[in-house]
Protein backbone atom coordinates (compact mmCIF):
# COMPACT_ATOMS: atom_id res chain seq x y z
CA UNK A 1 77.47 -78.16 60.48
CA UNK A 2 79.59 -80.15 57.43
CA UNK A 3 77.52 -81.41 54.73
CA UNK A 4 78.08 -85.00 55.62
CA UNK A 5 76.19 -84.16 58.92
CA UNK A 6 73.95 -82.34 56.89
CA UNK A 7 72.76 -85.07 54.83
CA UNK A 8 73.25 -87.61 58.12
CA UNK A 9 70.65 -85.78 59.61
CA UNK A 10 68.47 -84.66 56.87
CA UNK A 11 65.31 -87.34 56.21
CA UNK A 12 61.45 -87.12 54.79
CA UNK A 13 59.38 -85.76 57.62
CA UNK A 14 55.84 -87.40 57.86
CA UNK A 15 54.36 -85.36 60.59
CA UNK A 16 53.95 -81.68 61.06
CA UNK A 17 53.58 -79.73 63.53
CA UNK A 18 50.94 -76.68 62.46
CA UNK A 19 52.02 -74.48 65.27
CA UNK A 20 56.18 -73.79 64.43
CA UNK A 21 56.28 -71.20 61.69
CA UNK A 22 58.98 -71.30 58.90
CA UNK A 23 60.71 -67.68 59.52
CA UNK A 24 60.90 -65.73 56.83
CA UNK A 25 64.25 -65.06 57.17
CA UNK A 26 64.60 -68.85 56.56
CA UNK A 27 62.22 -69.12 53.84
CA UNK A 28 63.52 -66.12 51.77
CA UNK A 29 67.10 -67.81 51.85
CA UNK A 30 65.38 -70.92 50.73
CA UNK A 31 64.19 -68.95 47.90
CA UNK A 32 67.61 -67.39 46.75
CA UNK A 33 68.88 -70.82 47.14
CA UNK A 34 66.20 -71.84 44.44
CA UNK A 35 66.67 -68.75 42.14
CA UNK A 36 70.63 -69.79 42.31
CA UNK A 37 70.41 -73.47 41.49
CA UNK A 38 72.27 -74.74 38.89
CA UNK A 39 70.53 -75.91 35.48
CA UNK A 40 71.56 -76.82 32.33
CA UNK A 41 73.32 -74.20 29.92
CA UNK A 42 71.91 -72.02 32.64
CA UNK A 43 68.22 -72.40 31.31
CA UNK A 44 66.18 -71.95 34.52
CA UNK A 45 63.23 -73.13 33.30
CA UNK A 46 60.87 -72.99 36.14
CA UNK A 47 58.82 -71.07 38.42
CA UNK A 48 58.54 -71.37 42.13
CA UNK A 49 55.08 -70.98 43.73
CA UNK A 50 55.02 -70.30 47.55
CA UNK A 51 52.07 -71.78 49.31
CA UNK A 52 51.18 -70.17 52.61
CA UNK A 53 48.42 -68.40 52.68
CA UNK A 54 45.48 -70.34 54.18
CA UNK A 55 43.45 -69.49 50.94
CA UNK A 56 45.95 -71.07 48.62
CA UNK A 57 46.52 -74.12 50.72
CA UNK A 58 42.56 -74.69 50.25
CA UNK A 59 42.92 -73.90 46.86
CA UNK A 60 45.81 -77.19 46.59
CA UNK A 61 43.44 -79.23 48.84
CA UNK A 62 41.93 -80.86 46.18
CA UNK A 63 44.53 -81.88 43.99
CA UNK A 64 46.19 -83.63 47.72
CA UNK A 65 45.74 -87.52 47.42
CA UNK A 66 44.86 -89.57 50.47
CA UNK A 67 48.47 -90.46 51.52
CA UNK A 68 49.31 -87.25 51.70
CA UNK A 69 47.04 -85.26 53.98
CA UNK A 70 49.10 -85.21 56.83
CA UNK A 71 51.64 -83.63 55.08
CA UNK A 72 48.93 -80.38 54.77
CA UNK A 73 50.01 -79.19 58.21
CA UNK A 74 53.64 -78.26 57.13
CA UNK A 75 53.08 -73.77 57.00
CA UNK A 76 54.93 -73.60 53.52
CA UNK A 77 54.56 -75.68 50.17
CA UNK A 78 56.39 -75.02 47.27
CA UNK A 79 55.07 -75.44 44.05
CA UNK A 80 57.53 -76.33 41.33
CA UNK A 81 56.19 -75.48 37.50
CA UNK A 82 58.54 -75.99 34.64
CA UNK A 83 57.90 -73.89 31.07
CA UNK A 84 56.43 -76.16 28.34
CA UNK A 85 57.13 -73.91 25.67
CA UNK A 86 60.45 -71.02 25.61
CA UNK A 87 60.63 -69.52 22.85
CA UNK A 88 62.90 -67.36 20.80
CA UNK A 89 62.02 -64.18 22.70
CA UNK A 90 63.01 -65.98 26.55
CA UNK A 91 66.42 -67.00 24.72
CA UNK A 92 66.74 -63.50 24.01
CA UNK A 93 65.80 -62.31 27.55
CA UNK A 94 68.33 -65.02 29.15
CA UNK A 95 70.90 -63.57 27.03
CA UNK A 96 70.34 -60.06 27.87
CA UNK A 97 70.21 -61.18 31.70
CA UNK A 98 73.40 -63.12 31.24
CA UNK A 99 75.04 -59.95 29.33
CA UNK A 100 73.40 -57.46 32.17
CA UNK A 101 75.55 -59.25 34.17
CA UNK A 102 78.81 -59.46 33.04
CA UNK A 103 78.79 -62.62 31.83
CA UNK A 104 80.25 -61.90 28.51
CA UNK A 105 82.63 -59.08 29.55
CA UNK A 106 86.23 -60.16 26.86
CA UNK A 107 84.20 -61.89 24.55
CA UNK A 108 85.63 -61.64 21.28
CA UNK A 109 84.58 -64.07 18.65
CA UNK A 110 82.29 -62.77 16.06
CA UNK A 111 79.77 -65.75 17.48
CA UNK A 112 77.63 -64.83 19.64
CA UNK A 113 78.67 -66.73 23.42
CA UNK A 114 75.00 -68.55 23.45
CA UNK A 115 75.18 -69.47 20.17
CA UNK A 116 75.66 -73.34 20.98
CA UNK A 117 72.98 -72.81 23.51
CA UNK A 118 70.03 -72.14 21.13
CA UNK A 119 71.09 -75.04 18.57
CA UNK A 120 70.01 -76.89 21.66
CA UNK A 121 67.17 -75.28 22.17
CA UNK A 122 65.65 -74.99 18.48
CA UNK A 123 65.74 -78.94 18.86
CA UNK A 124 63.91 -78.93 22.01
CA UNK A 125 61.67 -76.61 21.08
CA UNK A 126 60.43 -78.73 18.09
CA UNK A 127 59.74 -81.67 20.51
CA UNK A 128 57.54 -80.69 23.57
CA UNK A 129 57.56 -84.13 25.10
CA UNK A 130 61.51 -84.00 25.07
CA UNK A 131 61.54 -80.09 26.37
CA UNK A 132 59.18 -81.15 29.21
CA UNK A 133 61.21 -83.86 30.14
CA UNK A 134 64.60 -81.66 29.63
CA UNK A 135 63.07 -78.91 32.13
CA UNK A 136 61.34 -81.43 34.55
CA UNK A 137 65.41 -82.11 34.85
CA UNK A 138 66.37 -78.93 35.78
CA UNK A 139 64.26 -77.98 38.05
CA UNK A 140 64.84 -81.43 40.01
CA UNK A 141 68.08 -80.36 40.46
CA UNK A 142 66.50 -77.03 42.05
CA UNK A 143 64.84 -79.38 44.41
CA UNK A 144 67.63 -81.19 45.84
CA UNK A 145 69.27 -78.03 46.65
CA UNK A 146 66.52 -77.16 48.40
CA UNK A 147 66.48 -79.94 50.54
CA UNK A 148 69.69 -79.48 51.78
CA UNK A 149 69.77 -75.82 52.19
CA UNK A 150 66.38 -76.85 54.64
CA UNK A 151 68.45 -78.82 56.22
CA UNK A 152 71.12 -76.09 57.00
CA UNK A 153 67.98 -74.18 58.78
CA UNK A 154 66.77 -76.07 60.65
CA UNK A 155 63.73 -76.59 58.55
CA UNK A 156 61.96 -80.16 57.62
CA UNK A 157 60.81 -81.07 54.69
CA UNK A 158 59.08 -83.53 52.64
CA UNK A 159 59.01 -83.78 48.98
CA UNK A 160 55.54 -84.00 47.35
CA UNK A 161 55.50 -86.55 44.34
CA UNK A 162 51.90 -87.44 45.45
CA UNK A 163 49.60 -84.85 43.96
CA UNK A 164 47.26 -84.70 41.04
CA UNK A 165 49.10 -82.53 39.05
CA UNK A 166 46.67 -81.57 36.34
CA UNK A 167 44.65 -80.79 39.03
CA UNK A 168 46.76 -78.51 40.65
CA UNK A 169 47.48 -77.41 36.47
CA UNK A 170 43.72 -76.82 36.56
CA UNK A 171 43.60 -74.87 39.74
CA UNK A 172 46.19 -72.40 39.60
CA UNK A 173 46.08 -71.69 35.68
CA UNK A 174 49.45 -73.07 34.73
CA UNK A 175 48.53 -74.17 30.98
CA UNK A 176 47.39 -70.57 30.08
CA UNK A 177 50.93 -69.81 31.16
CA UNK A 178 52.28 -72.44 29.84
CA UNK A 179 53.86 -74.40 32.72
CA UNK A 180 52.85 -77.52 34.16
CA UNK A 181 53.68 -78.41 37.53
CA UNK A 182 55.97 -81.38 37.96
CA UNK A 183 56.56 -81.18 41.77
CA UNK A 184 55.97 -79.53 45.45
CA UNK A 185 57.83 -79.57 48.72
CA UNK A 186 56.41 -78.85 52.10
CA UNK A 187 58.51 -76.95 54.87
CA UNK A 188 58.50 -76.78 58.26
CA UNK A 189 59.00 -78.09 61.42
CA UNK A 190 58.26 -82.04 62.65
CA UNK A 191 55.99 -82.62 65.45
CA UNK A 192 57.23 -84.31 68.29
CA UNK A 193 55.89 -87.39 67.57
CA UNK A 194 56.87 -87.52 63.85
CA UNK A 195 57.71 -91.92 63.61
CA UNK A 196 60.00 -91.13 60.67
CA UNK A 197 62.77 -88.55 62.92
CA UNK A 198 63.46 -91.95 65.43
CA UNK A 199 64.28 -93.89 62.07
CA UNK A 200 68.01 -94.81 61.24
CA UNK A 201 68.88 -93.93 57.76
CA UNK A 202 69.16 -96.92 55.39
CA UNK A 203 70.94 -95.91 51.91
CA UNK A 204 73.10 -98.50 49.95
CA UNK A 205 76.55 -99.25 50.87
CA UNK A 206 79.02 -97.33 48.90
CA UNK A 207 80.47 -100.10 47.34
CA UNK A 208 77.17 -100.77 45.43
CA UNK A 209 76.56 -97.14 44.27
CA UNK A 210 80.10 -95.59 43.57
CA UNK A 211 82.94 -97.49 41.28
CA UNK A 212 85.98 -95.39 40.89
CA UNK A 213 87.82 -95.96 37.55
């Protein structure tokens, strides 16, 4: 399938049906596809929780508001948590990573390659509103590749904006490692009678969205 036909047929699914697994081998590509998103300066500041036990989804039940509930018979969620506080020592680790992987093999200058990196990050670091917001970035761009990778699989999803996420901070213990959660996704497979999959597609025409200069 060519990604225009991907994202042609791609679209929010509303209703679930509880009985069609995700297979794994879907839902660990899914995965690599999130652990190779892009992000800025390559800061991957998130975490990705999988929801799929029926324990944990009880745990989340809670924090699920009203409009949502339906959604709660997709088999997999995905918890996105961003880091609300780095550090020196994860800019260290990154680095190491980075190195550890060849990243830096003919490097010459006496400047170290990440050097314009953690000028960034010492002023992001001094402003936690402005890091949050810099991560919350990042890991929507995680998201989106997601959603299209889903697509690729056969899987449906539905992005979650509708939770109470200090409640689902509260439940899973996110402050005491310093994340907060910022998003979730569900995955799965649409019933048959899902409204939404009947739907055409309504986006803007290009000519309002895209100006070539």
């Amino acid at each position: 399938m060519d990604i225009l036909s991907i994202m042609r047929s791609r679209y929010t699914t509303k209703h679930y049906d509880p009985s069609k697994p995700v297979s794994e081998e879907a839902l660990q590509t899914m995965l690599e596809v999130l652990r190779l998103s892009p992000s800025s300066v390559n800061s991957q500041p998130w975490h990705f929780y999988v929801i799929e036990s029926a324990e944990a989804k009880a745990k989340l039940m809670p924090a699920v508001k009203d409009f949502n509930i339906e959604r709660m018979k997709a088999p997999v969620f995905i918890l996105f948590t961003v880091s609300t506080k780095l550090g020196p020592q994860y800019w260290e680790a990154l680095y190491q990573q980075e190195d550890a992987d060849g990243r830096f093999a003919g490097w010459t200058s006496p400047e170290r390659p990440d050097a314009i990196r953690m000028m960034a990050a010492e002023r992001l670091e001094a402003d936690p509103a402005e890091l949050f917001l810099y991560n919350s970035n990042q890991a929507y761009l995680a998201l989106g590749c997601l959603t299209v990778a889903a697509e690729t699989l056969g899987v449906d999803s539905t992005i979650l904006g509708g939770l109470d996420f200090d409640q689902v901070d509260e439940i899973f213990g996110f402050g005491a490692k310093n994340e907060r959660s910022i998003v979730a996704i569900a995955l799965g497979h649409r019933a048959k009678d899902d409204a939404n999959a009947q739907r055409p597609k309504s986006r803007w025409p290009a000519e309002r969205v895209i100006t070539r200069l």
